[in-house]
Structures are given as C-alpha cells and as structure tokens.
Protein backbone atom coordinates (compact mmCIF):
# COMPACT_ATOMS: atom_id res chain seq x y z
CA UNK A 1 100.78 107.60 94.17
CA UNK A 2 103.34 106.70 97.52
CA UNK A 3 102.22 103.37 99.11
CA UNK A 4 103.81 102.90 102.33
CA UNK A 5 105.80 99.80 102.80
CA UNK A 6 108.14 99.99 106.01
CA UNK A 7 107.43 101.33 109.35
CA UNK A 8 109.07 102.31 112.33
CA UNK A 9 107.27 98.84 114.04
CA UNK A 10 110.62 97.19 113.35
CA UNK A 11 112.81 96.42 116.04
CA UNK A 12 115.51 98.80 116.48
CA UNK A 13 118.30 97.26 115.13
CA UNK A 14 116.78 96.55 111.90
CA UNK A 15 115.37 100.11 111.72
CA UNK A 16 118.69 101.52 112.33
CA UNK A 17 120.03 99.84 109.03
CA UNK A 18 117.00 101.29 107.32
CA UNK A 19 117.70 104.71 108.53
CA UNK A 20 121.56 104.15 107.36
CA UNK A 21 120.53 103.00 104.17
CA UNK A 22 117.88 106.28 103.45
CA UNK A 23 115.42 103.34 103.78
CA UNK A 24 111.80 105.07 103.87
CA UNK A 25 110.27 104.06 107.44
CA UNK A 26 108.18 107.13 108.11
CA UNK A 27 105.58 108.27 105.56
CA UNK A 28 103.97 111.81 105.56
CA UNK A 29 100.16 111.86 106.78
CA UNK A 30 98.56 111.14 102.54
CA UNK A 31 96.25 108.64 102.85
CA UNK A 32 97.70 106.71 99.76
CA UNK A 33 101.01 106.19 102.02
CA UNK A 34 99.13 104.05 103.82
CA UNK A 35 97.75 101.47 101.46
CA UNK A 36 99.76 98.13 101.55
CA UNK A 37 101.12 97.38 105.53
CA UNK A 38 99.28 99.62 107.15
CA UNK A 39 100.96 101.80 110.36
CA UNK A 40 100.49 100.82 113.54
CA UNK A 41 101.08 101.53 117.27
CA UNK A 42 104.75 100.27 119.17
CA UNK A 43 101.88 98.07 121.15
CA UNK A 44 99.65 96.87 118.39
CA UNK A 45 103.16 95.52 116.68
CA UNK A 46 104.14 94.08 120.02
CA UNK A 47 100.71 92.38 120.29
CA UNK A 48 100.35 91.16 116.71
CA UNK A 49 104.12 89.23 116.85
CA UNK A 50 102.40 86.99 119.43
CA UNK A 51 98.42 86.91 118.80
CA UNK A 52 96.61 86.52 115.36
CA UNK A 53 93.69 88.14 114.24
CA UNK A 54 90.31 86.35 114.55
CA UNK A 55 90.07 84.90 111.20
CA UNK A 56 93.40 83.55 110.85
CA UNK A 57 94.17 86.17 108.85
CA UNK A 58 98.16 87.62 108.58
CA UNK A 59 98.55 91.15 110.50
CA UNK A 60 100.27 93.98 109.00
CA UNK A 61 102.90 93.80 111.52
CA UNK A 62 103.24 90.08 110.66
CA UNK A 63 103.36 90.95 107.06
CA UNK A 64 106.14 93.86 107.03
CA UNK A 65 108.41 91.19 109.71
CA UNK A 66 107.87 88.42 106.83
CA UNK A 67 108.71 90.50 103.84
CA UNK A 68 110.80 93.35 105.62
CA UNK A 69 113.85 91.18 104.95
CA UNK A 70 113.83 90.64 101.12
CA UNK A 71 112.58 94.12 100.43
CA UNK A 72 115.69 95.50 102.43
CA UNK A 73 117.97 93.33 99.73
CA UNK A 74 115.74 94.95 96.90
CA UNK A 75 116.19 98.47 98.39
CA UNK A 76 120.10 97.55 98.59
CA UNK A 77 120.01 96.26 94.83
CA UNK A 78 118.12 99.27 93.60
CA UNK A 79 121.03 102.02 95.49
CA UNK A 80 124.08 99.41 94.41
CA UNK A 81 122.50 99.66 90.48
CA UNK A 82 122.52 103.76 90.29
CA UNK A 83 125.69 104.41 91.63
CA UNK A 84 126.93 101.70 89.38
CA UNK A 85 125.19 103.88 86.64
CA UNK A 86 126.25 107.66 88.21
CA UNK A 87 129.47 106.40 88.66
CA UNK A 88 130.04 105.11 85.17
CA UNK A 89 130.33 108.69 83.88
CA UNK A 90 130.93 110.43 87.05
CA UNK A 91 132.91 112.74 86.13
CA UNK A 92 130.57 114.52 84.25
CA UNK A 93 128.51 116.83 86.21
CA UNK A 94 125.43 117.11 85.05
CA UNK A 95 125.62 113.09 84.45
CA UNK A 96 126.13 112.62 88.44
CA UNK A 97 123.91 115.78 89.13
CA UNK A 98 121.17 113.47 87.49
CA UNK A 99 121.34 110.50 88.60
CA UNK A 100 121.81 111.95 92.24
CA UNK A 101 118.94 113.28 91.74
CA UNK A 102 116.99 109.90 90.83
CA UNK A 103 118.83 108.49 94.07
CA UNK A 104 117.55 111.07 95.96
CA UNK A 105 113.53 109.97 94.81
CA UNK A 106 114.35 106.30 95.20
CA UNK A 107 115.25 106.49 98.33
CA UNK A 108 112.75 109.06 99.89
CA UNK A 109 110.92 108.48 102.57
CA UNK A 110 107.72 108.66 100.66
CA UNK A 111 108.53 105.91 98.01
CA UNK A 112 106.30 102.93 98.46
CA UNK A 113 107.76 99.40 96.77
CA UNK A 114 104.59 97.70 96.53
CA UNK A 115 105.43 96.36 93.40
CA UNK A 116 108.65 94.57 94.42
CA UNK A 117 106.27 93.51 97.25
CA UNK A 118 103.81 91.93 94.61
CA UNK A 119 106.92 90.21 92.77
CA UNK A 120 107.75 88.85 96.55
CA UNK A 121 103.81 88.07 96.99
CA UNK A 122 103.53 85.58 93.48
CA UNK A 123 106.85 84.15 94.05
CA UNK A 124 106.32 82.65 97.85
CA UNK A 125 102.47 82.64 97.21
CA UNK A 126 102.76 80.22 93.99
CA UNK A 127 105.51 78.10 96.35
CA UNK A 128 102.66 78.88 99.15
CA UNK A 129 106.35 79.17 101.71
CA UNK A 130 105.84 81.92 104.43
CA UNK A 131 110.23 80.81 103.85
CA UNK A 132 110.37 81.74 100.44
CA UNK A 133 109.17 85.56 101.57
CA UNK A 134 111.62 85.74 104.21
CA UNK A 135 114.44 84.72 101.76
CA UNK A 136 114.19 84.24 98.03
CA UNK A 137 116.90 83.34 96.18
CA UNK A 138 118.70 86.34 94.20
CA UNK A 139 117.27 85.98 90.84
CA UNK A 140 113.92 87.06 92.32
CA UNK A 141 115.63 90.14 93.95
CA UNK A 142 117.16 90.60 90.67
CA UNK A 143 114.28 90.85 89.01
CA UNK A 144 112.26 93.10 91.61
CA UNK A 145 114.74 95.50 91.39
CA UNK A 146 114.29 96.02 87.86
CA UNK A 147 110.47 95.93 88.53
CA UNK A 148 111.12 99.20 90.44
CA UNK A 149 113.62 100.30 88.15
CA UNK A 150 111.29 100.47 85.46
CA UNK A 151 109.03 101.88 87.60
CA UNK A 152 111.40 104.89 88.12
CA UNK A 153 111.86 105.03 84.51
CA UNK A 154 107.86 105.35 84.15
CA UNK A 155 107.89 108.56 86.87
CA UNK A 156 110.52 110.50 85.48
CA UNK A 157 108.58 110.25 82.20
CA UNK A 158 105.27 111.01 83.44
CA UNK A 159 107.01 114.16 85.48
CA UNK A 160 107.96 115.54 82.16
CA UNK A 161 104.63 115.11 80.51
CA UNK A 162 102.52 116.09 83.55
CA UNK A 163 105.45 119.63 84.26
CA UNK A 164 105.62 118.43 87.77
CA UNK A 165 107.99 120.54 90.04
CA UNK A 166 108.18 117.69 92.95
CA UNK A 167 108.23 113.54 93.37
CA UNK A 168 108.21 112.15 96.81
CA UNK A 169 108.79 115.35 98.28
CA UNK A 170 111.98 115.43 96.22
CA UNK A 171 112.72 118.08 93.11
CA UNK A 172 111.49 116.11 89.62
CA UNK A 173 114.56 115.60 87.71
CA UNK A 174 114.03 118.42 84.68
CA UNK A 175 113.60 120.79 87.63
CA UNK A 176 116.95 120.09 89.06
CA UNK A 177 118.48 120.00 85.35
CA UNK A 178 117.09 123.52 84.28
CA UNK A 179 118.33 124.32 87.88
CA UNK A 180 121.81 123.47 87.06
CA UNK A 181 125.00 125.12 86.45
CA UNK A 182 124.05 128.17 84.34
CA UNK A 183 126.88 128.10 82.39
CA UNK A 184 125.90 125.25 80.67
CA UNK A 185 123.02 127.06 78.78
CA UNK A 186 120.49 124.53 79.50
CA UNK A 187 117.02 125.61 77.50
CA UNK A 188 113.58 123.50 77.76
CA UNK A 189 114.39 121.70 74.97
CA UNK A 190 117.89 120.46 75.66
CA UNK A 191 116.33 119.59 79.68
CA UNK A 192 113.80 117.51 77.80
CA UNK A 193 116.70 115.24 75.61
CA UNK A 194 118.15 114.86 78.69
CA UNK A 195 115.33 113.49 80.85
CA UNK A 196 114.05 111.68 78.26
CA UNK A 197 117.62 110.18 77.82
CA UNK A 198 117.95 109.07 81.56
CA UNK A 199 114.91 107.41 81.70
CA UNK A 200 115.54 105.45 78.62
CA UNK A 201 118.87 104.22 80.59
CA UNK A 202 116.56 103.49 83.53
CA UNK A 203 114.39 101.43 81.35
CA UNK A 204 117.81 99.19 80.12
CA UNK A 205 119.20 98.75 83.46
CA UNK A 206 115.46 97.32 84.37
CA UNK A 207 115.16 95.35 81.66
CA UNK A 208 118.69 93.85 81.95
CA UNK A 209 118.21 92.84 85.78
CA UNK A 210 114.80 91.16 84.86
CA UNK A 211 116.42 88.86 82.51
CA UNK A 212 119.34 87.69 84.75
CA UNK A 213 116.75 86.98 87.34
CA UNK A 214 114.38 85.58 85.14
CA UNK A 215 116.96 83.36 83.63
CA UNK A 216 118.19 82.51 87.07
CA UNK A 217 114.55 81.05 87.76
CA UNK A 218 114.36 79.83 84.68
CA UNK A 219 111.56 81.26 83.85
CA UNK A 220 111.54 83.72 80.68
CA UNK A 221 108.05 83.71 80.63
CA UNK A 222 107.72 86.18 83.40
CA UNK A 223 109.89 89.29 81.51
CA UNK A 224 107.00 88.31 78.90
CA UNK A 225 104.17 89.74 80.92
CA UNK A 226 106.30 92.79 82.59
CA UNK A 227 106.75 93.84 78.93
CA UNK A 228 103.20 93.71 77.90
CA UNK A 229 102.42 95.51 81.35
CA UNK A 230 104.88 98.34 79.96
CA UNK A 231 103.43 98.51 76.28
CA UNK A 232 100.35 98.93 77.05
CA UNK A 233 100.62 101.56 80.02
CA UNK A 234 102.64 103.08 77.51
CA UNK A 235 99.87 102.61 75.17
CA UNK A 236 97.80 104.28 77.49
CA UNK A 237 99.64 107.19 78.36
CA UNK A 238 99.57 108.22 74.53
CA UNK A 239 95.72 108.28 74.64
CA UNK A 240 96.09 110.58 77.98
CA UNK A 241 98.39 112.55 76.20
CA UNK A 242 95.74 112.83 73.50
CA UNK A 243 93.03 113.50 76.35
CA UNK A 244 89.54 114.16 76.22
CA UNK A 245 89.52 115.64 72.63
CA UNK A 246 91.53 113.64 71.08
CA UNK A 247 89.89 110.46 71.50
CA UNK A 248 86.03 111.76 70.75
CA UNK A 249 83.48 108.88 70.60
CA UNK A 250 85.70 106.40 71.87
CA UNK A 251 86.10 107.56 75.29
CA UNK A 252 82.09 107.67 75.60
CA UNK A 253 81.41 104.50 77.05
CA UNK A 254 82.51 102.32 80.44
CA UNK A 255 83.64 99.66 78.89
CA UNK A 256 86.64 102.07 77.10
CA UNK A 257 87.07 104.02 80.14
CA UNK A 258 87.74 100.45 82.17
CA UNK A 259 89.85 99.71 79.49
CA UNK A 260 92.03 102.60 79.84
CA UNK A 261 91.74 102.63 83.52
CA UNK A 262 93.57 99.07 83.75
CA UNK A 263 95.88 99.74 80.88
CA UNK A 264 96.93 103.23 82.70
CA UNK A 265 98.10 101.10 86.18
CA UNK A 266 96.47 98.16 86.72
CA UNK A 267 97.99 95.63 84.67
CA UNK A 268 101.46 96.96 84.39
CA UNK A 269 101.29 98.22 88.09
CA UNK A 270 99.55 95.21 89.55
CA UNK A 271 98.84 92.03 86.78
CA UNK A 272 102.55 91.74 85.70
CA UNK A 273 104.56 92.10 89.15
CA UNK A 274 102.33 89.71 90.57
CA UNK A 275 102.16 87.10 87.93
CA UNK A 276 106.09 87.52 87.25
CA UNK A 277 106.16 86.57 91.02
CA UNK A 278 104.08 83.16 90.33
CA UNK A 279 105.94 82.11 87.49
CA UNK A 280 109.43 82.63 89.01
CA UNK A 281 108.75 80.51 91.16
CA UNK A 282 108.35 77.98 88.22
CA UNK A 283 106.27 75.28 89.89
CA UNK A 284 105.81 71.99 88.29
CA UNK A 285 102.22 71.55 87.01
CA UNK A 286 101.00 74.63 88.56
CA UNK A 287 97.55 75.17 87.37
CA UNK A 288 96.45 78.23 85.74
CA UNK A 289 93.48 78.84 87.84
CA UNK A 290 95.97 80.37 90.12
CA UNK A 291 97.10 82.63 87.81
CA UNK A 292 93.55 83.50 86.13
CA UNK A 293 92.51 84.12 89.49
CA UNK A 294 95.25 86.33 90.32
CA UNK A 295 94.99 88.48 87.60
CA UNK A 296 91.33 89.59 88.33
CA UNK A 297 92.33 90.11 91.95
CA UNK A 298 95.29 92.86 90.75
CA UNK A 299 92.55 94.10 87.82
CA UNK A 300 90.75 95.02 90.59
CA UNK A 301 93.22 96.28 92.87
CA UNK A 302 95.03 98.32 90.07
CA UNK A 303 91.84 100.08 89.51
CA UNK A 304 90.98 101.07 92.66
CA UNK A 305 94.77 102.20 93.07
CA UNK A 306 94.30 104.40 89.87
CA UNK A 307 91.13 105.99 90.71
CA UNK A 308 93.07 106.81 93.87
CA UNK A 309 95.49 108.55 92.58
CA UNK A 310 93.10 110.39 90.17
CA UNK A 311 91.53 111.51 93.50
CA UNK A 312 94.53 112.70 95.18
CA UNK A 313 95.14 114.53 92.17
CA UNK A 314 91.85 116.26 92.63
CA UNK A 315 92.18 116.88 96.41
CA UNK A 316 96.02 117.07 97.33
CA UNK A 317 97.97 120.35 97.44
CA UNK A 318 100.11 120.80 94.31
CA UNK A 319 103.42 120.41 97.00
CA UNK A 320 102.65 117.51 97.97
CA UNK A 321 101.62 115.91 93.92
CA UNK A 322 104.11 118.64 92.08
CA UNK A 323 101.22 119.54 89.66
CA UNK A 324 98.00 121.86 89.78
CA UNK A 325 94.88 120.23 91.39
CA UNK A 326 92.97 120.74 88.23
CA UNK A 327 95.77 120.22 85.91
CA UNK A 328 94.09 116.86 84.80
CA UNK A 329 90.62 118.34 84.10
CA UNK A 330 91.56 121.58 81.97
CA UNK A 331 94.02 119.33 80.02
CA UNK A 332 91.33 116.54 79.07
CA UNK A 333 93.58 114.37 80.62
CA UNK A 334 91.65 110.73 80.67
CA UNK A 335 91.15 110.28 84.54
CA UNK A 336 88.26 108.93 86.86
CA UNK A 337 86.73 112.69 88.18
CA UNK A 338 86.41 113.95 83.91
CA UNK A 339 84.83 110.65 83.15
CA UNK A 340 82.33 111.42 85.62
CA UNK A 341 82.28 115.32 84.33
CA UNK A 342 81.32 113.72 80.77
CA UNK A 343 78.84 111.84 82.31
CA UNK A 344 76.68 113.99 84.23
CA UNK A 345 77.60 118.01 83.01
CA UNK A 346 74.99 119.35 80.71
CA UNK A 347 75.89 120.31 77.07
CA UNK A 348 76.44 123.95 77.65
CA UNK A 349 78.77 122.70 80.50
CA UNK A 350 81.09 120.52 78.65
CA UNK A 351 80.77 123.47 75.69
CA UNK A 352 82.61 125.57 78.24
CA UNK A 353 85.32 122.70 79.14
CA UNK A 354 85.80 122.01 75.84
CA UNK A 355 87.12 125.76 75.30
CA UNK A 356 89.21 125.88 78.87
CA UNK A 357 91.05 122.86 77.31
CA UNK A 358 91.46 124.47 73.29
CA UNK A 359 92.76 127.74 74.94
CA UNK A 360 95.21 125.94 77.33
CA UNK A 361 96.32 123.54 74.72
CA UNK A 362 96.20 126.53 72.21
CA UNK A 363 98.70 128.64 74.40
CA UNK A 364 100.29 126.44 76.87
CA UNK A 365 98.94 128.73 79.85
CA UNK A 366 97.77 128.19 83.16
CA UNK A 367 94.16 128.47 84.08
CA UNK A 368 92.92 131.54 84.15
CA UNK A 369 91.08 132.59 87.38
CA UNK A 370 86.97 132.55 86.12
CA UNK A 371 87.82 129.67 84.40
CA UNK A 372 89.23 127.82 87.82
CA UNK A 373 86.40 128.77 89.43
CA UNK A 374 84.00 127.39 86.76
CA UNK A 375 85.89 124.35 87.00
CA UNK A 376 85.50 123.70 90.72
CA UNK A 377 82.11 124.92 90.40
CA UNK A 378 81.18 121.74 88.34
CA UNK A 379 83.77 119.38 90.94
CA UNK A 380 81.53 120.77 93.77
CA UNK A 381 78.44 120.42 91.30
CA UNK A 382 78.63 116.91 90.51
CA UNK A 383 80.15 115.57 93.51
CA UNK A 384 83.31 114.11 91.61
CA UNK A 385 85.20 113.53 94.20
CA UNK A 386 82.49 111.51 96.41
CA UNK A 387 81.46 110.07 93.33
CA UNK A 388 85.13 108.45 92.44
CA UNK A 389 85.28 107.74 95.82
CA UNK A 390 82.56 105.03 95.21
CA UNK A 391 83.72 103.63 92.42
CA UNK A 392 86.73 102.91 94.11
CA UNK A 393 84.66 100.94 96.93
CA UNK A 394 83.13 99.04 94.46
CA UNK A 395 86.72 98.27 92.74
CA UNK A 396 87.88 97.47 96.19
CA UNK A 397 84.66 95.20 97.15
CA UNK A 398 85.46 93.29 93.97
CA UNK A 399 89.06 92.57 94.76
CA UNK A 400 87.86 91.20 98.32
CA UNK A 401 85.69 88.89 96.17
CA UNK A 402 87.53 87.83 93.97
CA UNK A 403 89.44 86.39 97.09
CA UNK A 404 86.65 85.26 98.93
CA UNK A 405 84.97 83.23 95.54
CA UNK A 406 88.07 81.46 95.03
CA UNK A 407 88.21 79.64 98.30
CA UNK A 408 88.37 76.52 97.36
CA UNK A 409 91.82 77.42 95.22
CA UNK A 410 93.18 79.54 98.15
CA UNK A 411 92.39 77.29 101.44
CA UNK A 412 95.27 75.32 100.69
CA UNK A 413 97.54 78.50 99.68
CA UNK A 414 97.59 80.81 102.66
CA UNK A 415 100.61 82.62 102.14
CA UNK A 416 98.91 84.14 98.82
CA UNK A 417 95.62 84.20 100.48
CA UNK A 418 96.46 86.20 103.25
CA UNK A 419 99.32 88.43 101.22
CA UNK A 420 96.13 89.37 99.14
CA UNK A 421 94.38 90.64 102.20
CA UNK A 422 96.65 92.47 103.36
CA UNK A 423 96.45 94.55 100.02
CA UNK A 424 92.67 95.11 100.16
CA UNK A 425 93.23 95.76 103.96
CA UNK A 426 95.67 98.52 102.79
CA UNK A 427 93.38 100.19 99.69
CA UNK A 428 90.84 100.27 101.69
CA UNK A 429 92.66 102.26 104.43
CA UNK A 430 93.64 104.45 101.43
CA UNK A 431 90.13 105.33 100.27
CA UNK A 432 88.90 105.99 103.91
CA UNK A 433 91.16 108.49 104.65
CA UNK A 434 90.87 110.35 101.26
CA UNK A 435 89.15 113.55 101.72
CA UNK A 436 86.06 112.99 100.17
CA UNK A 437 84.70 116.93 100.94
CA UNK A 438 83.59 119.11 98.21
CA UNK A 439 86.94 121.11 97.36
C-alpha cells in the first residue's frame, strides 16, 4: 500500500531538488497515496505557513515543511546505499540489471516513506523538539534508511509470493529478471534464487545501517524492537502462505484474526518504527507510559492501514496492485474481506470456496470464469467491501482515542501529539476515498 509523503506544496527550489533526485512529489489518484500529509491546494499551503488550524492542531502543509528536510537526507541515504550495492558488482549484468531495477521502485513516484516518517515522529516526539524533526543528527537517518531498506527487502519478497507483475507502477523485480537477456537461460526457478538472493542482501544492508545509527544514539535497544517487528510479520506471512486451509480452527475466532492482522503490518509497519524513534532519542528517565501509549496508537493505526490495503486489493485494478483482484480470496490468503466471507457465507457457500482454493492450489491456475463470478457473487452478497470498510473506521476511531485518552501524557508533548494527528488525519482520508461500491 503507497502512502504519500511529499507534495508539490513545496516551494520551488526545494521541489526542484526533489524532482533531480527522482524524489516522489506527485502521487497517482489511489486513495491510500493519500494517507499520511495529505495534498493540498498552492493556496491552502500558502495559508497554512501563516494561520493554524482551530484546535492548535499541526497542518499537513506544516507537517511535510517540518519533516520535508530530514526525509530528503533519508531519500539521499537510501539512493547513495544501492548504488553502493549495484556498483559493487557492476559489472555483472544481471547484478546491475537488478538492483536498477530496485532503484527504479525506491524512487517512484508512488513510494510513500511513512515509516522513516514514524522513526522521525518517536525520535523528535520523545525529545518533544519541532528542531529535532527539522534536523536529527545522522545516526537517526542512518537508521531510517535501513527502516526502509528492510522495507524494500519485505516487497520484493511478498512480489514473489503474491506473482505480482508491477510495484509502484514499476516492473516487480522477477519480472524484469525472467525479462532479461535470453541468452542467459533464465527459468522460474533460477529467477526465484535470484530474487530471493537480492532481498536477503537488502535485508543486511538494513540491518547494518540500523546498528551504526543505533549505536550512534546509543541506543541498541531500538534494533531490538525492529527485529521483533520483522519476525513476527515474517511469522505472519508463513500463516498467509498457509491461508485459509491451512490454519483450520485457529483462524475461527477475532481474537486470532486481530492477532494476525497486527502481526501482518501493524507492529512491524507501525509499533517498531515508531518506538525505535522514541528510544533513539534516548531520554533520561523517560517514562514508559509514553511508549505503552504509543504502541496502542500504531496497533491501531497498523490495522486500519492493513485492512486498507486488503481493500484495495479487493477494489483496485490489477495494474495498478500487479496481482488479480480476487487473487487473495481464491488463494485462502488470510485478509480482512475472507474473514468476513467465513463469517457470514452459509456452509454450502464456503463448501464451494473451499474447492476454488484445492483446484487452484492443486494446479497452480487462474480462476476459471464461473468460478470468478461465484466469487464476486458472494463480495457483492455480503457486502465485504462496505463491511471492511467499517472495521477500518472503528480501527481508525480507536487510534484517535487512544490520543485523545492520553491527554494528560500528551499536553505537555505536542510535537508527538500533533505528529499523531496528522496520521489519523491521513487514514482517514484513505478510507474515505476507498471505493466502497459493490464490485
């Protein structure tokens, strides 16, 4: 899912480095592009730098000005690190041919960075320093450029499992590889090693760049939660593998679903960027409310992000995701619209998905036309699409409360207060412009 960080509302000169640098400062018209800073109008930015909003509150434009800064040095870091890495075997062709073509995603105008922006978020939030946003010091770059590293790492291994053809408009990386030079006799097999073996390189560099900025702060304890974060999303994607039938009983009540739902992106995606952020900055005495409270904020948020993404899934055309709108439901795969299938489909009904998903795991085929139309039949049925739709309003509502009930630990901490806002300003935006129309 893209979350659009930088807009065109910067003054020119700064958006003329951005557009030098393949910086992304237009997003395409998805409503997840516009979660986080939201887009606004030349006039509304040119209002906002001089007037705040009624409640105090920080205005997107305000926000992207404050952060635009440091996120430009992450986007720098993230470029400098994969040429480093393309360039370390460059001569080899298909070496360069593939980490060209990760370039090429990372710096697409659909990429997002929100979880660099969290990193930013905990770091100046914990110091509460509107300062520290503007300009942290370069072990907190550091280690938000392996945030996103990793995070590249995660995509290109989720593109394999899910056989996705595009990412952020871009070709998926074991499209471009089985696309190579014919002469190199490239089968399915020998494209998988490959990816596989890039994103495990991904994964190092990431790893290696949290540490020296970790270390910088002097604070190991933050790699500690980013690694959790990646075991259990990891964790989580084996059970999705798995699906539907796999897992049996245990996918049968909420409290697994939720479970799975904040292990899939919430924690990893949300809990450990943000929390890294807090304890980079490494204050004295901090107390742990901050954190705890934190933490239920981004459980929240993550969720609501997640069952986003399982919508656009649902409703987006396969160019703009790279997969089949229904590729999650005929493979059992463990997302927020089949949840709500299991719940409400009568037993002959879920008789009848059960086969779709044995044949298609049987023989590795695409849907066959009756069986697509049975499919959407039940999506239109059961109203899974309005139905997520309001679960994600109620994992959004949450988030603003969680906010709202800690006032007493936020009136004094407005940078974090008011970073936080801006995020349920921008999922919110999200989930009103999904389509929420029967398909």
């Amino acid at each position: 899912m893209n979350v659009k960080l930088l807009s065109r509302n910067f003054n020119s000169g700064v958006l003329l480095t951005l557009r030098r640098m393949r910086v992304p400062v237009i997003s395409r018209d998805s409503a997840f592009e516009r979660f986080g800073p939201l887009k606004q109008s030349q006039s509304q930015v040119k209002q906002s730098r001089h007037l705040h909003s009624v409640d105090g509150t920080l205005s997107t434009a305000e926000w992207e000005l404050s952060i635009g800064g440091s996120i430009l040095r992450v986007v720098t870091s993230i470029d400098e690190n994969l040429t480093q890495i393309r360039k370390s075997r460059g001569k080899i062709q298909l070496w360069d041919k593939a980490f060209g073509v990760i370039q090429s995603i990372a710096s697409s105008p659909r990429k997002h960075m929100f979880r660099p922006q969290l990193v930013l978020l905990g770091y100046a939030g914990a110091l509460n320093s509107q300062d520290a946003l503007k300009t942290p010091p370069e072990g907190v770059i550091q280690f938000a450029t392996g945030i996103e590293l990793q995070h590249l790492f995660m995509l290109v291994h989720d593109d394999m499992m899910d056989r996705a053809t595009f990412r952020r408009g871009e070709e998926t990386l074991t499209v471009a590889l089985a696309r190579s030079d014919s002469s190199l006799n490239l089968n399915q097999e020998t494209v998988q090693y490959l990816a596989t073996i890039v994103g495990d390189i991904l994964f190092a560099r990431s790893s290696e760049l949290m540490i020296k900025g970790a270390t910088q702060c002097k604070s190991t304890d933050s790699v500690d939660i980013v690694l959790e974060g990646a075991y259990r999303a990891g964790a989580a994607q084996f059970e999705d593998i798995i699906g539907w039938s796999g897992l049996g009983n245990k996918f049968e009540n909420n409290q697994a679903f939720e479970r799975i739902m904040s292990d899939k992106a919430a924690y990893h995606g949300f809990v450990a960027p943000l929390i890294a952020g807090i304890r980079l900055a490494n204050v004295e005495g901090q107390s742990e409310a901050l954190e705890t409270a934190c933490k239920s904020w981004a459980l929240r948020a993550g969720a609501a992000f997640q069952g986003l993404d399982d919508i656009s899934d649902l409703t987006q055309s396969p160019v703009e995701t790279g997969k089949d709108q229904l590729q999650d439901i005929h493979e059992g795969r463990l997302s927020l619209p089949l949840f709500l299938l299991r719940d409400r489909a009568s037993d002959d009904e879920l008789d009848r998905v059960a086969e779709i998903l044995r044949k298609s795991k049987k023989h590795n085929s695409a849907l066959a036309i009756p069986d697509r139309h049975f499919l959407l039949g039940l999506v239109d049925k059961y109203k899974l699409v309005q139905a997520s739709a309001e679960i994600v309003e109620e994992e959004i509502k949450e988030a603003e409360s969680v906010v709202s009930n800690n006032y007493d630990l936020f009136r004094e901490m407005e940078v974090m207060r008011e970073g936080l806002q801006v995020f349920n300003a921008g999922l919110r935006k999200a989930k009103d412009l999904l389509p929420v129309r029967s398909l």
